[in-house]
N, C-alpha and C. Protein backbone atom coordinates (compact mmCIF):
# COMPACT_ATOMS: atom_id res chain seq x y z
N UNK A 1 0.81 -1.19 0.00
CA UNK A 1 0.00 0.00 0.00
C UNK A 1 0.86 1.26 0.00
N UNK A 2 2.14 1.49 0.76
CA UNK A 2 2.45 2.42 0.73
C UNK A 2 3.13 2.46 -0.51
N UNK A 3 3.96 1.42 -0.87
CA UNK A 3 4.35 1.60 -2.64
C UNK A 3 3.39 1.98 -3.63
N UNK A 4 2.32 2.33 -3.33
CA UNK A 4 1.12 2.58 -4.37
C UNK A 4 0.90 3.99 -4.11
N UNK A 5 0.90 3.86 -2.63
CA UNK A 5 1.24 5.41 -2.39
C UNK A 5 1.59 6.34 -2.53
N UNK A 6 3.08 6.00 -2.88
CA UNK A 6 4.07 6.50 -3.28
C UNK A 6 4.23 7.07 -4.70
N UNK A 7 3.87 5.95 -5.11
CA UNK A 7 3.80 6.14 -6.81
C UNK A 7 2.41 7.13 -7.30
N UNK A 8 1.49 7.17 -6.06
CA UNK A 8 0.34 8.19 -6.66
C UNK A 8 0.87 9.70 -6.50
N UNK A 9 1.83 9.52 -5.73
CA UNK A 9 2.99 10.80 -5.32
C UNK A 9 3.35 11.39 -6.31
N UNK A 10 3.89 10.28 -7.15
CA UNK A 10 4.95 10.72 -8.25
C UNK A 10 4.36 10.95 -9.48
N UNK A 11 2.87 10.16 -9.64
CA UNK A 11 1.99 10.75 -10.93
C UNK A 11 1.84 12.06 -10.65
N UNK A 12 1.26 12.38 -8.90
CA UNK A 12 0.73 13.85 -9.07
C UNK A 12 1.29 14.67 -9.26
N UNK A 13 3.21 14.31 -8.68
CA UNK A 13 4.42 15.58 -9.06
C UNK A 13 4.04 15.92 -10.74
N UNK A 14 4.13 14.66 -11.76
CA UNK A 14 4.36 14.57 -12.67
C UNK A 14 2.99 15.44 -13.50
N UNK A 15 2.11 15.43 -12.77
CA UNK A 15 0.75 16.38 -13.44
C UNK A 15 0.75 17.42 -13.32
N UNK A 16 2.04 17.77 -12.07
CA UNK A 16 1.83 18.99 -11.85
C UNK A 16 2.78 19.72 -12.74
N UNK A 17 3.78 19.02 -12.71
CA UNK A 17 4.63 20.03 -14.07
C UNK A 17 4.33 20.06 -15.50
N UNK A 18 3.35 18.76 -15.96
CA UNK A 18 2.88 19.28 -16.80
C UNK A 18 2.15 20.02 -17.10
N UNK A 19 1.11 20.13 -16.01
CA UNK A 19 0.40 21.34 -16.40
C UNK A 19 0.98 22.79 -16.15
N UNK A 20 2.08 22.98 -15.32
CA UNK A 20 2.57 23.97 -16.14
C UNK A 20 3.22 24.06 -17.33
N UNK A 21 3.88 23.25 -17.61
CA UNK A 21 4.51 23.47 -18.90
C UNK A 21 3.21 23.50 -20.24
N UNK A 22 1.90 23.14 -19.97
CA UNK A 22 1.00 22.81 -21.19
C UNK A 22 0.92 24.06 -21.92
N UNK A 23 0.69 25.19 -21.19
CA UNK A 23 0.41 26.20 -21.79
C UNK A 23 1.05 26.66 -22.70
N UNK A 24 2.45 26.31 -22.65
CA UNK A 24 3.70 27.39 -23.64
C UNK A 24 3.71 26.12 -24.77
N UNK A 25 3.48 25.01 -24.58
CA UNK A 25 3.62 23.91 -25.93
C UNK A 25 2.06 24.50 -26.40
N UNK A 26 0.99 24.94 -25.58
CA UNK A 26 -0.08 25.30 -26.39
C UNK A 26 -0.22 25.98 -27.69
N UNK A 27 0.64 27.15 -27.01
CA UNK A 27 0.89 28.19 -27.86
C UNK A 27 1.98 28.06 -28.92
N UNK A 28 2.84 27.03 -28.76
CA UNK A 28 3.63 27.44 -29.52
C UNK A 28 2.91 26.26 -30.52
N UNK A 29 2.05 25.32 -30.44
CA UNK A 29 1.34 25.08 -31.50
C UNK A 29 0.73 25.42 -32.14
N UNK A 30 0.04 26.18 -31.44
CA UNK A 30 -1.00 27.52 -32.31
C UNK A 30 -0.10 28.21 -32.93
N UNK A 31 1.10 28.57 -32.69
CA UNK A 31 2.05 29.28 -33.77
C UNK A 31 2.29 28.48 -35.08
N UNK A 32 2.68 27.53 -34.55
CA UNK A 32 2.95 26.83 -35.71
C UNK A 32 1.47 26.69 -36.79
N UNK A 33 0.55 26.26 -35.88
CA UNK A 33 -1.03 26.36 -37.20
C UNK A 33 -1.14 27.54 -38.22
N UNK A 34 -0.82 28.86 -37.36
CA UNK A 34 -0.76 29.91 -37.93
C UNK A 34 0.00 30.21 -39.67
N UNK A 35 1.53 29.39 -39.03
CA UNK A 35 2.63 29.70 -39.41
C UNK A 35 2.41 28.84 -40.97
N UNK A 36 1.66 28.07 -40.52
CA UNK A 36 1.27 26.94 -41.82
C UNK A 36 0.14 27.13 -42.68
N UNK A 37 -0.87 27.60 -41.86
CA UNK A 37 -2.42 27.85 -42.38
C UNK A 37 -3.05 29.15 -42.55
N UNK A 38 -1.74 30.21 -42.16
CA UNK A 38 -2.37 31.50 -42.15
C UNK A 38 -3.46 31.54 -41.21
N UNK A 39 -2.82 33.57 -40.91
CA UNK A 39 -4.33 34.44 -40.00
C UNK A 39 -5.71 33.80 -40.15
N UNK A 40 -6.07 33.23 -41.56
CA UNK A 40 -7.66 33.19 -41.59
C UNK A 40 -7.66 32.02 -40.56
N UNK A 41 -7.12 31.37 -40.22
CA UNK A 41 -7.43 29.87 -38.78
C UNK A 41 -7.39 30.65 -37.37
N UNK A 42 -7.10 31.96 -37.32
CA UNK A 42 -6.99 32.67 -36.00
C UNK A 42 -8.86 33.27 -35.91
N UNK A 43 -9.42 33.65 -37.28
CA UNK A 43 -10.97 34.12 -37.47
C UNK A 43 -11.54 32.79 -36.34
N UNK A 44 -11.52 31.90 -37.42
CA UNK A 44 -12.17 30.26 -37.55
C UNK A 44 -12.40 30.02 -36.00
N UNK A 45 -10.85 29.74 -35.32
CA UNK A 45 -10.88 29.58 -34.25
C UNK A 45 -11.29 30.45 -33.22
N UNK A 46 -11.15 31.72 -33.43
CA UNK A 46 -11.89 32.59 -32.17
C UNK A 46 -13.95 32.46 -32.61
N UNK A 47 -13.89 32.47 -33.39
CA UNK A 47 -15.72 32.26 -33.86
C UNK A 47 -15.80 30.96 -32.74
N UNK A 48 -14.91 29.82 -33.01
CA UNK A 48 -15.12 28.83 -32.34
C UNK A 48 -15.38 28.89 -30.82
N UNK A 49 -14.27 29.03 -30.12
CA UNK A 49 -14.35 29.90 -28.74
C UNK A 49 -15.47 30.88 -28.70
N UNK A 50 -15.40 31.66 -29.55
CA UNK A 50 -16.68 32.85 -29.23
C UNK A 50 -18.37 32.26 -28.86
N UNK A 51 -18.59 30.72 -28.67
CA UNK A 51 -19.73 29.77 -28.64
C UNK A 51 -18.89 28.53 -27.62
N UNK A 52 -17.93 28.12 -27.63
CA UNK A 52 -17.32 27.28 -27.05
C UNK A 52 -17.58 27.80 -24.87
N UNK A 53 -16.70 28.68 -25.01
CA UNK A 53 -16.50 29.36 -23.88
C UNK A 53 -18.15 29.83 -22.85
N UNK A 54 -18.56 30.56 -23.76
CA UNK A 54 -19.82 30.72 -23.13
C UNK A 54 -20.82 29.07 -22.37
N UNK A 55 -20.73 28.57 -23.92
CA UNK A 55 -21.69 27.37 -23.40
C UNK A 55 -21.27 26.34 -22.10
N UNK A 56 -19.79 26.55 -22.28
CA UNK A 56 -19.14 25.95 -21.16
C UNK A 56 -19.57 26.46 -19.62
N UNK A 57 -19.61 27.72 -19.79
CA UNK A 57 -19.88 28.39 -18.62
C UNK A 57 -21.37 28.32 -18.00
N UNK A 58 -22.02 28.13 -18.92
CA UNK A 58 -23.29 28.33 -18.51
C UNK A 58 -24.02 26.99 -18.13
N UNK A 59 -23.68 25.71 -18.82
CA UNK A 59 -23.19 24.08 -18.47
C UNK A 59 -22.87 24.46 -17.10
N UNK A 60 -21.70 24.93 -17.00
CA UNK A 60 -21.65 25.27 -15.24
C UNK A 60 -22.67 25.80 -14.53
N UNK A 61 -22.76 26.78 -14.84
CA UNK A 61 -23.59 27.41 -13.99
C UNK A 61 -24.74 26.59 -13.54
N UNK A 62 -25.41 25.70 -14.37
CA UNK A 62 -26.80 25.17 -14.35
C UNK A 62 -26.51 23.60 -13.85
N UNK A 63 -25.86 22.77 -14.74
CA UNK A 63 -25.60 21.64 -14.55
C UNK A 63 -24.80 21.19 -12.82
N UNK A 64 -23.73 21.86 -12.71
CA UNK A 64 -23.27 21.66 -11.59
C UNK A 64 -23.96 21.65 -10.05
N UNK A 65 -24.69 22.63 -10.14
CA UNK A 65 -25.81 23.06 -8.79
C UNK A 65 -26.93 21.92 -8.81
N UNK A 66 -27.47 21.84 -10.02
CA UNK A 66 -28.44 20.98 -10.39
C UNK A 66 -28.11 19.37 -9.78
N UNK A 67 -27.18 19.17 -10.19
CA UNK A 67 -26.09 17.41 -9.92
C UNK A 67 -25.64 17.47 -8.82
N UNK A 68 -24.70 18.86 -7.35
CA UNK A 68 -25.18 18.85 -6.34
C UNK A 68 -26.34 18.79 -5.42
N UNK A 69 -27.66 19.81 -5.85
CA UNK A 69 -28.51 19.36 -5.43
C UNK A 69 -28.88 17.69 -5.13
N UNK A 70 -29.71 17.23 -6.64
CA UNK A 70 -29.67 16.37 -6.47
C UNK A 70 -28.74 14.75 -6.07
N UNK A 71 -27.67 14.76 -5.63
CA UNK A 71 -26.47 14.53 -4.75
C UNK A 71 -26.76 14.44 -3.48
N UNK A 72 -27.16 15.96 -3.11
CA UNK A 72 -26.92 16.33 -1.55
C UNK A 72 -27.74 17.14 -1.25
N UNK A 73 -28.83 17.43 -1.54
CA UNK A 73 -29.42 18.71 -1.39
C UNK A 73 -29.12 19.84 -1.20
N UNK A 74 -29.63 20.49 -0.28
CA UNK A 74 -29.00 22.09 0.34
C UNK A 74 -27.51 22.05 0.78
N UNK A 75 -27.24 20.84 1.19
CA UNK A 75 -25.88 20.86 1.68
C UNK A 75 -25.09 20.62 0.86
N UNK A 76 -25.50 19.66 -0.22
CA UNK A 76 -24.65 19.74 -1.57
C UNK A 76 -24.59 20.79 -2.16
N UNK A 77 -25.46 21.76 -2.87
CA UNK A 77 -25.10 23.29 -2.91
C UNK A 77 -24.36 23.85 -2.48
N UNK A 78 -24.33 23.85 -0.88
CA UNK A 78 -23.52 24.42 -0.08
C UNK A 78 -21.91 24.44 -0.22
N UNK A 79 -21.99 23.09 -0.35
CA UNK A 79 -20.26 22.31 -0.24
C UNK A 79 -20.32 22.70 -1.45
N UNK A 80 -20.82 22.82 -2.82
CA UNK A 80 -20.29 23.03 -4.13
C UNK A 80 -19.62 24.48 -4.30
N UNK A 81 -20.66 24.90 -3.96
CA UNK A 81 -20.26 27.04 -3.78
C UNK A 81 -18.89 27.00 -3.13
N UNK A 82 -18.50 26.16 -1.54
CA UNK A 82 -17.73 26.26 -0.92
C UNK A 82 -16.07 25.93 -1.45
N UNK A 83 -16.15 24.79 -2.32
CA UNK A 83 -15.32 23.93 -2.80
C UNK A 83 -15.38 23.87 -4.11
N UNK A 84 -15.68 24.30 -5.13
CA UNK A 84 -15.32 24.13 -6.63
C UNK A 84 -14.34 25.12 -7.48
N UNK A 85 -14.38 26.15 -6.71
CA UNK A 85 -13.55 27.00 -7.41
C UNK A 85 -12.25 26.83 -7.95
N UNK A 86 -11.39 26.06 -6.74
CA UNK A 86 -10.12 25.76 -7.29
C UNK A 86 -10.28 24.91 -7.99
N UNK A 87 -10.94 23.44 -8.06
CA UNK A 87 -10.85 22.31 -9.20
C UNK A 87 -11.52 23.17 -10.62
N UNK A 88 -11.80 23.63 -10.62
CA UNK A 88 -12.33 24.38 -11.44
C UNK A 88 -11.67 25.32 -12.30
N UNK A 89 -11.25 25.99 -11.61
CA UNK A 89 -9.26 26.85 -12.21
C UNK A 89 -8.70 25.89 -12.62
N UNK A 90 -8.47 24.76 -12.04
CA UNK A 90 -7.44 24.12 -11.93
C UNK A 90 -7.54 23.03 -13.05
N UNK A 91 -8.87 22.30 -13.82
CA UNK A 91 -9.22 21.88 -14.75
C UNK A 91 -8.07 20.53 -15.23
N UNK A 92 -6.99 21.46 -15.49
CA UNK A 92 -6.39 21.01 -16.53
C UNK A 92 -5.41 19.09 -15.34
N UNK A 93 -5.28 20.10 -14.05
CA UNK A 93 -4.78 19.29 -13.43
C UNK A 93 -6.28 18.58 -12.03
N UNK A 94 -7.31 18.25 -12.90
CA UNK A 94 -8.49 18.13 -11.68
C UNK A 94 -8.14 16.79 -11.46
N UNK A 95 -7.49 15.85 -10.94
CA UNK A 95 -7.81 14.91 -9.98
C UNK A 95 -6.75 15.19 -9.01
N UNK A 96 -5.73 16.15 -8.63
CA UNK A 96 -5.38 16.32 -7.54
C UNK A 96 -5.99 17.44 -6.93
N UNK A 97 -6.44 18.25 -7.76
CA UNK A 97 -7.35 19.77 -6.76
C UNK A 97 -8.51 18.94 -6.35
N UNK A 98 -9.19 17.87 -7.43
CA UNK A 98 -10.29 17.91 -7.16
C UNK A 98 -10.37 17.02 -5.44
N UNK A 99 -8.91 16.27 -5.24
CA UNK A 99 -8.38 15.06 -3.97
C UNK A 99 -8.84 16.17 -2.74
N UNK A 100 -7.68 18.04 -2.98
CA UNK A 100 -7.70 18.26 -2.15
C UNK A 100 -8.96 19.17 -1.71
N UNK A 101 -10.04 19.48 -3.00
CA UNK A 101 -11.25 19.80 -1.90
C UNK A 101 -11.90 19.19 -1.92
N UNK A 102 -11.64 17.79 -1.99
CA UNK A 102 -12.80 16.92 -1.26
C UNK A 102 -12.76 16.48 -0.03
N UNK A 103 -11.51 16.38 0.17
CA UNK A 103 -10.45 16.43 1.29
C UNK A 103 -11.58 17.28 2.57
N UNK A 104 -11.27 18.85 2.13
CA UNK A 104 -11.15 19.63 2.87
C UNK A 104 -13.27 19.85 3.14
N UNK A 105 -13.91 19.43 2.37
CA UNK A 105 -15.01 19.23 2.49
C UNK A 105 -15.87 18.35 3.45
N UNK A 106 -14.87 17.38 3.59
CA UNK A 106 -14.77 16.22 4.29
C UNK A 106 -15.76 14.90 4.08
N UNK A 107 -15.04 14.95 2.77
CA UNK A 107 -15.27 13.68 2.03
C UNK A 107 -14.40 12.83 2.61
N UNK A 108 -14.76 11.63 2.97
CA UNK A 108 -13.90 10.39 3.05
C UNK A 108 -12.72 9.94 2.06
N UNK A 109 -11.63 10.00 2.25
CA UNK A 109 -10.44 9.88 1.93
C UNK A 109 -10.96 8.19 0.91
N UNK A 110 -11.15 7.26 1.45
CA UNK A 110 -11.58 6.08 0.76
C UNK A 110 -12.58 6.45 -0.37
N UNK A 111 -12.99 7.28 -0.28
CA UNK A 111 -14.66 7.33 -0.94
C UNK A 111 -13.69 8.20 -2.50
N UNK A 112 -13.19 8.91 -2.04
CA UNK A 112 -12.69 10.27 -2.88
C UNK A 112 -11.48 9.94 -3.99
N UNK A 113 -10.77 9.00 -3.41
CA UNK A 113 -9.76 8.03 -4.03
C UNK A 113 -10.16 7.39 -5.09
N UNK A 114 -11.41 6.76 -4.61
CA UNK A 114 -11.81 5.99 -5.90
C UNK A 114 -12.91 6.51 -7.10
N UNK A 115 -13.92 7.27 -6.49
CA UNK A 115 -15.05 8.54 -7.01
C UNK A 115 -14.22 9.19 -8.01
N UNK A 116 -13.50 9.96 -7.70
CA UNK A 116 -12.82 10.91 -8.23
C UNK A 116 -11.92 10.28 -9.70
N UNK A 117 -11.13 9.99 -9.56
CA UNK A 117 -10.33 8.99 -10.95
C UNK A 117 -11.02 8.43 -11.40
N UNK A 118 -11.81 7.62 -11.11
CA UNK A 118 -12.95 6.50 -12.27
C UNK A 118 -14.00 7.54 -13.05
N UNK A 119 -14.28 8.75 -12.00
CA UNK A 119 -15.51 9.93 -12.72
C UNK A 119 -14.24 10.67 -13.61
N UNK A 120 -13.30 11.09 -13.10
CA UNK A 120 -12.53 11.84 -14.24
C UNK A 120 -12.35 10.63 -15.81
N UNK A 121 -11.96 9.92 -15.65
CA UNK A 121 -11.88 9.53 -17.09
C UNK A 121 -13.31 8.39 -17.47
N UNK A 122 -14.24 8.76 -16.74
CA UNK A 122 -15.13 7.56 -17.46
C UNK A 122 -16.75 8.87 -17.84
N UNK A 123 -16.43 10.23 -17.48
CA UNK A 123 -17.52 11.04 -17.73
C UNK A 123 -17.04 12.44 -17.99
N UNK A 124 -16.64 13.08 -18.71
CA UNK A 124 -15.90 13.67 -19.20
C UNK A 124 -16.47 15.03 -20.40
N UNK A 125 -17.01 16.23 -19.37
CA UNK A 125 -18.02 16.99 -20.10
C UNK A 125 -17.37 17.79 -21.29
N UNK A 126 -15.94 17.88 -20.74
CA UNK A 126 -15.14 19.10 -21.40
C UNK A 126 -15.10 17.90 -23.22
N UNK A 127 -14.49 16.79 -23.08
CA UNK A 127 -14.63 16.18 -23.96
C UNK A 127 -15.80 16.10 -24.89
N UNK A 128 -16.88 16.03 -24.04
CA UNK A 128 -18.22 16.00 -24.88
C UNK A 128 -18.24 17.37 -25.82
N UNK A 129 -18.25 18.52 -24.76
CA UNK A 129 -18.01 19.88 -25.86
C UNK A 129 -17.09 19.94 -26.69
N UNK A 130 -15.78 19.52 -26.39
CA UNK A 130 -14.84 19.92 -27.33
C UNK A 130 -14.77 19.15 -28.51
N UNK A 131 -15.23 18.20 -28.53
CA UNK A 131 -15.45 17.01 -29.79
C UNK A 131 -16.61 17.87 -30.63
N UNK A 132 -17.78 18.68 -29.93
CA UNK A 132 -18.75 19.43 -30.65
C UNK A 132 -18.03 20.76 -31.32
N UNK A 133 -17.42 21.11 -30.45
CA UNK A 133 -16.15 22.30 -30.90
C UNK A 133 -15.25 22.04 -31.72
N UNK A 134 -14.94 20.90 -32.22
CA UNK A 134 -13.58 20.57 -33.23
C UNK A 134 -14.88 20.22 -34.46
N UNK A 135 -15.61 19.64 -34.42
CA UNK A 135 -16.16 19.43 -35.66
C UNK A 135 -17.13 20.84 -36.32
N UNK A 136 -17.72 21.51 -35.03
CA UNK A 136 -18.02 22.90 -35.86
C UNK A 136 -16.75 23.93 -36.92
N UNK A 137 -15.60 23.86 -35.97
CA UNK A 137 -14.17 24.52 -36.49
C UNK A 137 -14.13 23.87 -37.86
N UNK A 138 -13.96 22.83 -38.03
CA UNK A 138 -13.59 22.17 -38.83
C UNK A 138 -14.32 22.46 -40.35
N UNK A 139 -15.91 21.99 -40.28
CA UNK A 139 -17.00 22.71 -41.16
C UNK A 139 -16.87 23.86 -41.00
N UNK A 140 -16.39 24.81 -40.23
CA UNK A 140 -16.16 26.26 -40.57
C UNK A 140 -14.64 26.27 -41.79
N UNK A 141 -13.64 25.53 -41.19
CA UNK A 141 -12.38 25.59 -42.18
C UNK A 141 -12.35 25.40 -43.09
N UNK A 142 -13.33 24.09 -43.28
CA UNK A 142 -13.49 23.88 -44.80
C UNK A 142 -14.58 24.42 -45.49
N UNK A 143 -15.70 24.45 -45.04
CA UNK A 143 -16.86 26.20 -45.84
C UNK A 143 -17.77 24.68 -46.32
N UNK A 144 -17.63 23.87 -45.02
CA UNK A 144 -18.86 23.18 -45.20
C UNK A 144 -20.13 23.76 -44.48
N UNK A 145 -21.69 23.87 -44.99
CA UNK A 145 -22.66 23.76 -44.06
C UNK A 145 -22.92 22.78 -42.86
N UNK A 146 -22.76 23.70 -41.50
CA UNK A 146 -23.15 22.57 -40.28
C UNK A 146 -24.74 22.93 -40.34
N UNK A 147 -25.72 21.93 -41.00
CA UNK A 147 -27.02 22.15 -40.62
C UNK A 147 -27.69 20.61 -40.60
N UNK A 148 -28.63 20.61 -40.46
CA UNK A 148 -29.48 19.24 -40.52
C UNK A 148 -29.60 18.36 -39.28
N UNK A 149 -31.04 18.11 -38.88
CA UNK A 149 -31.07 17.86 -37.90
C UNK A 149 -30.02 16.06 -38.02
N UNK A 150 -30.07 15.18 -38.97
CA UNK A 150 -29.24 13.47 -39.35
C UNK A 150 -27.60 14.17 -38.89
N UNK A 151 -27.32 15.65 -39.20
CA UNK A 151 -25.64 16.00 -38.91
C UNK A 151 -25.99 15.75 -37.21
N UNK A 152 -26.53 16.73 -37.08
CA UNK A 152 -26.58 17.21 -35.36
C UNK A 152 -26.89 15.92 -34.47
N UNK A 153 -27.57 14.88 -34.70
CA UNK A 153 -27.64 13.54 -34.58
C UNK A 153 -26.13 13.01 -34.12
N UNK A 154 -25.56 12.84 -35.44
CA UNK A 154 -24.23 11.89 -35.96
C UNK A 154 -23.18 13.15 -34.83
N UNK A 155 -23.09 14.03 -34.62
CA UNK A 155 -21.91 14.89 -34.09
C UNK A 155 -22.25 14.89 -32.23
N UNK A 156 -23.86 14.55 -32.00
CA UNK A 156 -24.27 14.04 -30.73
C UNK A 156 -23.52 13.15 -30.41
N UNK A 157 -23.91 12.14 -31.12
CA UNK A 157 -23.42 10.45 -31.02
C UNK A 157 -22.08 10.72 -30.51
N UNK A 158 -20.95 10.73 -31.51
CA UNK A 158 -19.57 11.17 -31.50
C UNK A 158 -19.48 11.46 -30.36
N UNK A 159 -20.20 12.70 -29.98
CA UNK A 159 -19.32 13.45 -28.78
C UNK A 159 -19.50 12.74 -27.65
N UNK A 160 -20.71 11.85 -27.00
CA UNK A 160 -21.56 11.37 -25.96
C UNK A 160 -20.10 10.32 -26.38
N UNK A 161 -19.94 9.35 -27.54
CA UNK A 161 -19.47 7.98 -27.41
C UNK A 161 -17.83 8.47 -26.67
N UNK A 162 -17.50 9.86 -27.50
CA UNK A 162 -15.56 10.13 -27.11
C UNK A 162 -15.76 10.55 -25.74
N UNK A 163 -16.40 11.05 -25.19
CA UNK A 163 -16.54 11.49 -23.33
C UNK A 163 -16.56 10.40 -22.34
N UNK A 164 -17.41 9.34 -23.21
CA UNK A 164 -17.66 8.27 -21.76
C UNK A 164 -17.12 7.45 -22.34
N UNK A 165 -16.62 6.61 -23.59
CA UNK A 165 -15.99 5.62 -23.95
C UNK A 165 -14.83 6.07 -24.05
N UNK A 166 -13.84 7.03 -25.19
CA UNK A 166 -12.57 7.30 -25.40
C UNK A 166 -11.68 7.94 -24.32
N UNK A 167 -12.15 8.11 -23.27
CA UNK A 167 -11.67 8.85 -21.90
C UNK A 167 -10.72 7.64 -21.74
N UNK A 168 -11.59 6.69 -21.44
CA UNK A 168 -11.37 5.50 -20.68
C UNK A 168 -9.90 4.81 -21.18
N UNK A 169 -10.13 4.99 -22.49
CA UNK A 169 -8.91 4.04 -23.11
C UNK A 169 -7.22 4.72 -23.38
N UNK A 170 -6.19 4.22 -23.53
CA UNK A 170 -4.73 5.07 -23.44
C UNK A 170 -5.21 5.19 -24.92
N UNK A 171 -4.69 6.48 -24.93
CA UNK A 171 -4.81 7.14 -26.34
C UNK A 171 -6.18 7.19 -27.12
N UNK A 172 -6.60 7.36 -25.93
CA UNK A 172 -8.23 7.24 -26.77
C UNK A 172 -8.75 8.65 -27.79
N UNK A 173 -7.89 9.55 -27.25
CA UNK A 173 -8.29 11.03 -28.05
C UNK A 173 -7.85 10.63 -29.38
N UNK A 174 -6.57 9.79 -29.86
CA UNK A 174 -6.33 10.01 -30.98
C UNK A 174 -7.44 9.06 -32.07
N UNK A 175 -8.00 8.44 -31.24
CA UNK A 175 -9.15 7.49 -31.78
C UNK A 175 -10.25 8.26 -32.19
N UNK A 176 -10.42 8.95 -31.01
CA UNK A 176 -11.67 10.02 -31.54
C UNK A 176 -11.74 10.74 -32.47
N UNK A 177 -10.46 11.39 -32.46
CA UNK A 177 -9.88 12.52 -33.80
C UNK A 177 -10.16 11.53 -34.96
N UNK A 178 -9.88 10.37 -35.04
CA UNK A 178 -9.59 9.47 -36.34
C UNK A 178 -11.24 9.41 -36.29
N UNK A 179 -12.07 9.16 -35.29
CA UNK A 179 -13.70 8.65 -35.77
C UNK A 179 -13.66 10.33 -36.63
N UNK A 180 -13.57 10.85 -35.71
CA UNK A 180 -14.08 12.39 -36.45
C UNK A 180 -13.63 12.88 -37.84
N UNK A 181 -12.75 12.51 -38.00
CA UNK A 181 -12.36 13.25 -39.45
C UNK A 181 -12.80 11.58 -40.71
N UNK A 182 -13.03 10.68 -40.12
CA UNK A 182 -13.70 9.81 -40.78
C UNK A 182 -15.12 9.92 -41.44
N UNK A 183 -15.89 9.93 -39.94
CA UNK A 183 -17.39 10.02 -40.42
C UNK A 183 -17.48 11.64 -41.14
N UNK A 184 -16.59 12.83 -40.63
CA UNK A 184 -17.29 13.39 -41.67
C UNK A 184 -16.89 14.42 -42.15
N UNK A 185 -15.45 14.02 -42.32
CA UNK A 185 -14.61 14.71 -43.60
C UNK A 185 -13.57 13.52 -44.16
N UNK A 186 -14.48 12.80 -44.91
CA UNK A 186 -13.27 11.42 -45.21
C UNK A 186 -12.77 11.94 -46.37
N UNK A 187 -13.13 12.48 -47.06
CA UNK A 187 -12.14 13.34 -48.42
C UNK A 187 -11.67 13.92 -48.28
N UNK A 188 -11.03 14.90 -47.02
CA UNK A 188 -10.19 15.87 -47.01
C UNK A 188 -9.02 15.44 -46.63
C-alpha cells in the first residue's frame, strides 16, 4: 500500500509540471497552425471559442448546482459554492485539486480516491463539448454547411461515445480525432 502510495505521489508531481509546462507547448502550436495555415485559422478559431466558452460556462452554472442538489441537497449546494472554485481553475490538473477539496469538504479519503479517478476519465463533459467544438471549427475551415437535424444527430453520437468511452482508453483522443475526421470529412 504504501508503494502505491508513493507512486500516486509521483503521478501527481508529474501532473503537476505538466500542467505547467501545457500552456507554452499550447501556444507554440497555435504558432505553428498559424505559421502553416495563415491568419484566416486565428478568425475560424476565435468564432469557435466565441460559442465554445460561453456554453461551457453556462453548463456550469446550471448543470453543476443541479447534480449537487440532487447529490446532496442544500448541503450539496452548499459544499459546491464552498469547494469548486479551485478544481475548477485548476481543470487542466483536476484529480489532484479535485483530492484536495474533497479532502477539505470532508469527504472520506476512501470514498474520494476511488469517485474521483474513475468519474474523471469515465464522464468527461469538457470532452463531450470539445469534440462538438472541433467538428463545428472544422466545417467552418473547410466552408462546409453545419445544418441538418441526421448531422446534429451523428456529431451528438460522437461526442456522448468520445466522453464516456474514449476517456477510458490510453490514447483514446487520438481514436476520436480518427472517428471524427472519418465520419465526416473522409475526403479531405
Amino acid at each position: 500500500g504504501k508503494f502505491l502510495d508513493g507512486l500516486t505521489e509521483v503521478m501527481m508531481a508529474f501532473v503537476k509540471i505538466i500542467t505547467y509546462y501545457a500552456p507554452i507547448a499550447f501556444f507554440g502550436f497555435f504558432a505553428a497552425m498559424v505559421a502553416s495555415y495563415g491568419a484566416q485559422i486565428t478568425a475560424s478559431y476565435a468564432r469557435a471559442m466565441l460559442a465554445y466558452y460561453p456554453l461551457c460556462f453556462v453548463y456550469a452554472l446550471l448543470a453543476f448546482p443541479l447534480l449537487a442538489y440532487l447529490g446532496g441537497g442544500r448541503e450539496g449546494v452548499r459544499r459546491l459554492r464552498r469547494h469548486i472554485l479551485r478544481p475548477a481553475v485548476t481543470a487542466l490538473a483536476t484529480i489532484p485539486a479535485n483530492m484536495e477539496a474533497a479532502e477539505d469538504s470532508g469527504i472520506p479519503h476512501e470514498v474520494a480516491d476511488l469517485v474521483l479517478p474513475l468519474g474523471a476519465t469515465m464522464h468527461m463533459d469538457g470532452s463531450c463539448f470539445s469534440c462538438v467544438l472541433k467538428v463545428a471549427f472544422l466545417f467552418g475551415v473547410f466552408g462546409l454547411p453545419f445544418e441538418g437535424v441526421g448531422l446534429f444527430a451523428e456529431v451528438l453520437a460522437v461526442a456522448v461515445f468520445s466522453s464516456v468511452a474514449m476517456s477510458g482508453i490510453p490514447g483514446g483522443g487520438y481514436i476520436a480525432e480518427f472517428i471524427l475526421c472519418s465520419l465526416f470529412f473522409p475526403d479531405r
